[in-house]
Protein backbone atom coordinates (compact mmCIF):
# COMPACT_ATOMS: atom_id res chain seq x y z
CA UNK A 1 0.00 0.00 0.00
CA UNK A 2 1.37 3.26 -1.14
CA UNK A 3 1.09 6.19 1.25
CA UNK A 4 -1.88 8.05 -0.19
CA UNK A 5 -4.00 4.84 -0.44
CA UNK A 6 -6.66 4.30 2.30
CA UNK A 7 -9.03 2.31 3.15
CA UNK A 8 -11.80 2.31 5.85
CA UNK A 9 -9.88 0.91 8.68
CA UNK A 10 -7.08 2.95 8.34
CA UNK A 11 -5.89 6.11 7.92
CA UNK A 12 -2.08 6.91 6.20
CA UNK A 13 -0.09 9.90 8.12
CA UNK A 14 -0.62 12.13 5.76
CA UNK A 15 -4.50 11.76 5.68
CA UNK A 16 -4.66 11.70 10.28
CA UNK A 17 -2.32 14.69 9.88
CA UNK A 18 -4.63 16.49 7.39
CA UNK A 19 -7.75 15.60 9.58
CA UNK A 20 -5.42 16.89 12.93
CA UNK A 21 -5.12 20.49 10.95
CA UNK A 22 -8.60 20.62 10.06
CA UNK A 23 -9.57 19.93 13.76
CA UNK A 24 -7.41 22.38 15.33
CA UNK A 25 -8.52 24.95 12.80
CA UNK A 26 -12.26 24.21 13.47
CA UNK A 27 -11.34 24.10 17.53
CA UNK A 28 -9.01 27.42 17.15
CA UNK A 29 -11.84 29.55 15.17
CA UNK A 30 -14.19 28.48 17.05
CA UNK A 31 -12.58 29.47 20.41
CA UNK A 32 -10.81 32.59 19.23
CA UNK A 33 -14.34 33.90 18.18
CA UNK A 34 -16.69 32.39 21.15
CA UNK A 35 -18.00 35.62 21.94
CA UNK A 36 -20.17 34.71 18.49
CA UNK A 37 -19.53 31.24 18.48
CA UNK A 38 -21.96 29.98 21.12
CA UNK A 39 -25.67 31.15 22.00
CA UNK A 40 -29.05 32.08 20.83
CA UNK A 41 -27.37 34.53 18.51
CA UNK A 42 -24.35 32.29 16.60
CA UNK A 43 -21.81 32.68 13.44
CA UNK A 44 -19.72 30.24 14.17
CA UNK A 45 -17.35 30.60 11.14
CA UNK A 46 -15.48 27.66 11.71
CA UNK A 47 -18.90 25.70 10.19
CA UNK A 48 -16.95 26.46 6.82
CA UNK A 49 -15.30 23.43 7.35
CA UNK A 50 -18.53 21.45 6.82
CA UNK A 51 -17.57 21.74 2.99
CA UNK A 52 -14.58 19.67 3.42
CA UNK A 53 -16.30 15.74 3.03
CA UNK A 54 -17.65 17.25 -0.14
CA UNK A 55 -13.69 17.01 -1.07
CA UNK A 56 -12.46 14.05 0.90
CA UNK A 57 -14.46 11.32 3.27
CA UNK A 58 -11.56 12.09 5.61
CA UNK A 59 -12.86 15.52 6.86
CA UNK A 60 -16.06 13.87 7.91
CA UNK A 61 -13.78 12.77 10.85
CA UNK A 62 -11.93 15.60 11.19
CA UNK A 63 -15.12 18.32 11.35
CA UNK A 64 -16.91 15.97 13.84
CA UNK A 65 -13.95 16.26 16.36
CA UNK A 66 -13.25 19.66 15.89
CA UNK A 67 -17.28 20.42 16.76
CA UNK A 68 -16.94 17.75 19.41
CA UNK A 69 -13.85 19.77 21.11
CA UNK A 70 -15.00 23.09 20.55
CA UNK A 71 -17.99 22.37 22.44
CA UNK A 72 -16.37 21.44 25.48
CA UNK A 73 -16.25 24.85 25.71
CA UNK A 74 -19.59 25.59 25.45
CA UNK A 75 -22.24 27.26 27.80
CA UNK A 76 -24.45 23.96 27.55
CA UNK A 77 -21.68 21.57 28.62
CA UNK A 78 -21.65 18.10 27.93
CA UNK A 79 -24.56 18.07 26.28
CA UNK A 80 -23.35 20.31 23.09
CA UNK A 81 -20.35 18.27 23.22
CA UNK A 82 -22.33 15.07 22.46
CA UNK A 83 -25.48 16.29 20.96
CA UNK A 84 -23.70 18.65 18.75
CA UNK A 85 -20.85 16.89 17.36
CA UNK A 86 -23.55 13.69 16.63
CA UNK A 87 -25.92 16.08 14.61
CA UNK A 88 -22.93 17.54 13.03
CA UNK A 89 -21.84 13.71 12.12
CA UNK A 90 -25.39 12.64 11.00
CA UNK A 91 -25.75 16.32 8.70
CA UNK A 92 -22.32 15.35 7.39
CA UNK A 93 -23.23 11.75 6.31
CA UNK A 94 -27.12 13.16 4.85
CA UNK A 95 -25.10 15.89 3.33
CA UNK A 96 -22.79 13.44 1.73
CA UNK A 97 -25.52 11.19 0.83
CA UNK A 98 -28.08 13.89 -0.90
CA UNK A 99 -24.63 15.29 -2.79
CA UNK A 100 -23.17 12.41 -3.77
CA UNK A 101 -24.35 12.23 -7.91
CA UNK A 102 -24.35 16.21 -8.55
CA UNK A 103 -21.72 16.72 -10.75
CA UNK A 104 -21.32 20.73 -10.20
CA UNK A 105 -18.70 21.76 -6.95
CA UNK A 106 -20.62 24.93 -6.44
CA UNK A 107 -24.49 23.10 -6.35
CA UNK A 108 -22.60 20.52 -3.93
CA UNK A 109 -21.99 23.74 -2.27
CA UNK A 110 -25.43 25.59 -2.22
CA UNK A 111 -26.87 22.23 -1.02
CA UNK A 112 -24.86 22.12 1.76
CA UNK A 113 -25.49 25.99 2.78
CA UNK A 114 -29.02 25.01 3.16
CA UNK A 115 -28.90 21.92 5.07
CA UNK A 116 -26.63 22.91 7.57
CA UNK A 117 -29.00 26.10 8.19
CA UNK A 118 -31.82 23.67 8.38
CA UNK A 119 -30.22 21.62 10.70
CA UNK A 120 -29.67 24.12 13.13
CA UNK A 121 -33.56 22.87 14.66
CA UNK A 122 -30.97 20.62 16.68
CA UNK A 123 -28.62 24.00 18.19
CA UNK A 124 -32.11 25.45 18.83
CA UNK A 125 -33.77 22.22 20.12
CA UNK A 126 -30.83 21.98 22.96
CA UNK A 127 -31.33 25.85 23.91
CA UNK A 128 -35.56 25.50 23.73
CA UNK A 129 -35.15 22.43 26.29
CA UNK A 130 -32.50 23.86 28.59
CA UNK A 131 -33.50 27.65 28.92
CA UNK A 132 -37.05 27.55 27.40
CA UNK A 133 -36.13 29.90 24.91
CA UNK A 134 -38.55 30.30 22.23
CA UNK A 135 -38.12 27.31 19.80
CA UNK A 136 -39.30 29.00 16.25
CA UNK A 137 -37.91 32.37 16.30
CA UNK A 138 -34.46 30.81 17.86
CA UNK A 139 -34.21 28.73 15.19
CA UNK A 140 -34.95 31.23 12.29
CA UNK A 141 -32.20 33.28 14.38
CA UNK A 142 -29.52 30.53 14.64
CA UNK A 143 -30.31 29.20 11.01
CA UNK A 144 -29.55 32.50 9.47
CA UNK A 145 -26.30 32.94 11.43
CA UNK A 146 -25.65 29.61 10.03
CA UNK A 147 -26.30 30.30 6.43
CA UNK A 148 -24.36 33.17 6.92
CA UNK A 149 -21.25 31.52 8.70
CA UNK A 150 -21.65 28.50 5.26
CA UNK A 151 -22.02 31.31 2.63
CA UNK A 152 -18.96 33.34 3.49
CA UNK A 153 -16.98 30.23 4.69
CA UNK A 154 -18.41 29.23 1.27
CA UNK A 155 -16.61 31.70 -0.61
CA UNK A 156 -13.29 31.05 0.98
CA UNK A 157 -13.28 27.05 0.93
CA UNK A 158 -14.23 27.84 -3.26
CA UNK A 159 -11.10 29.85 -3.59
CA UNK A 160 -8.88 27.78 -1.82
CA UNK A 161 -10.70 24.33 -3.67
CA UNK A 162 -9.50 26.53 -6.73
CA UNK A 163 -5.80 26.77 -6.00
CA UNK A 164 -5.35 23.51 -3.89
CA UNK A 165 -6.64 20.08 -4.86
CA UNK A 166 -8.53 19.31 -1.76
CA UNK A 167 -9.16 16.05 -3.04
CA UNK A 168 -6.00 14.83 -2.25
């Protein structure tokens, strides 16, 4: 086996060492911007990263982790940190799944703006249950900061998909 070959079981150092950047860069952004990364009002712009699988099944990995540590830092506790990084895995894999025969990068892209907004019901769920905050209205809220957080993180995962083969 040559050392960008993989299979399901395991993982060459070059692909754990990609998936150990993208998780400290998710954990990083995440933290470094916390003030808007957490709450009823969120752009977490580290979400950008949820484009990544759409590249390389490696980043599903990677993205779940980096959710899963950033949320240990989290107002909610343990609960974002397992309810959060499992809804981010599950929107990955649907994601993956619903994307998997378009042909065009940038509708790959658009679908997965939307879905991740729409899955934000589970962000507002956790708050709704553990502050009895207003379900509807805190989910319109934290959907749009999470269209917003995919669209520009959008933009900036194109142009980098333009210049390096993410693929790879």
């Amino acid at each position: 086996m040559n050392n960008q070959e993989t299979t399901t079981s395991r993982w060459t150092t070059s692909d754990t060492a990609k998936m150990a950047v993208v998780t400290g860069l998710y954990v990083t952004l995440t933290l470094v911007l916390s003030v808007i990364s957490f709450g009823a009002i969120q752009i977490r712009l580290a979400e950008m990263f949820n484009y990544l699988p759409l590249f390389h099944k490696r980043y599903l990995v990677a993205v779940t982790l980096g959710v899963a540590i950033a949320n240990l830092a989290s107002p909610l506790g343990m609960i974002d940190v397992i309810f959060g990084s499992t809804a981010t895995l599950a929107v990955l894999l649907f994601n993956q799944f619903i994307t998997r025969k378009m042909k065009r990068l940038k509708n790959k892209m658009v679908v997965t703006a939307i879905t991740f907004a729409f899955s934000m019901f589970t962000v507002a769920g956790q708050l709704t249950f553990l502050y009895q905050v207003p379900f509807w209205s805190n989910w319109l809220v934290i959907g749009l900061g999470e269209l917003l957080s995919m669209v520009v993180g959008g933009m900036l995962i194109y142009g980098v998909s333009r210049r390096i083969d993410l693929t790879k």
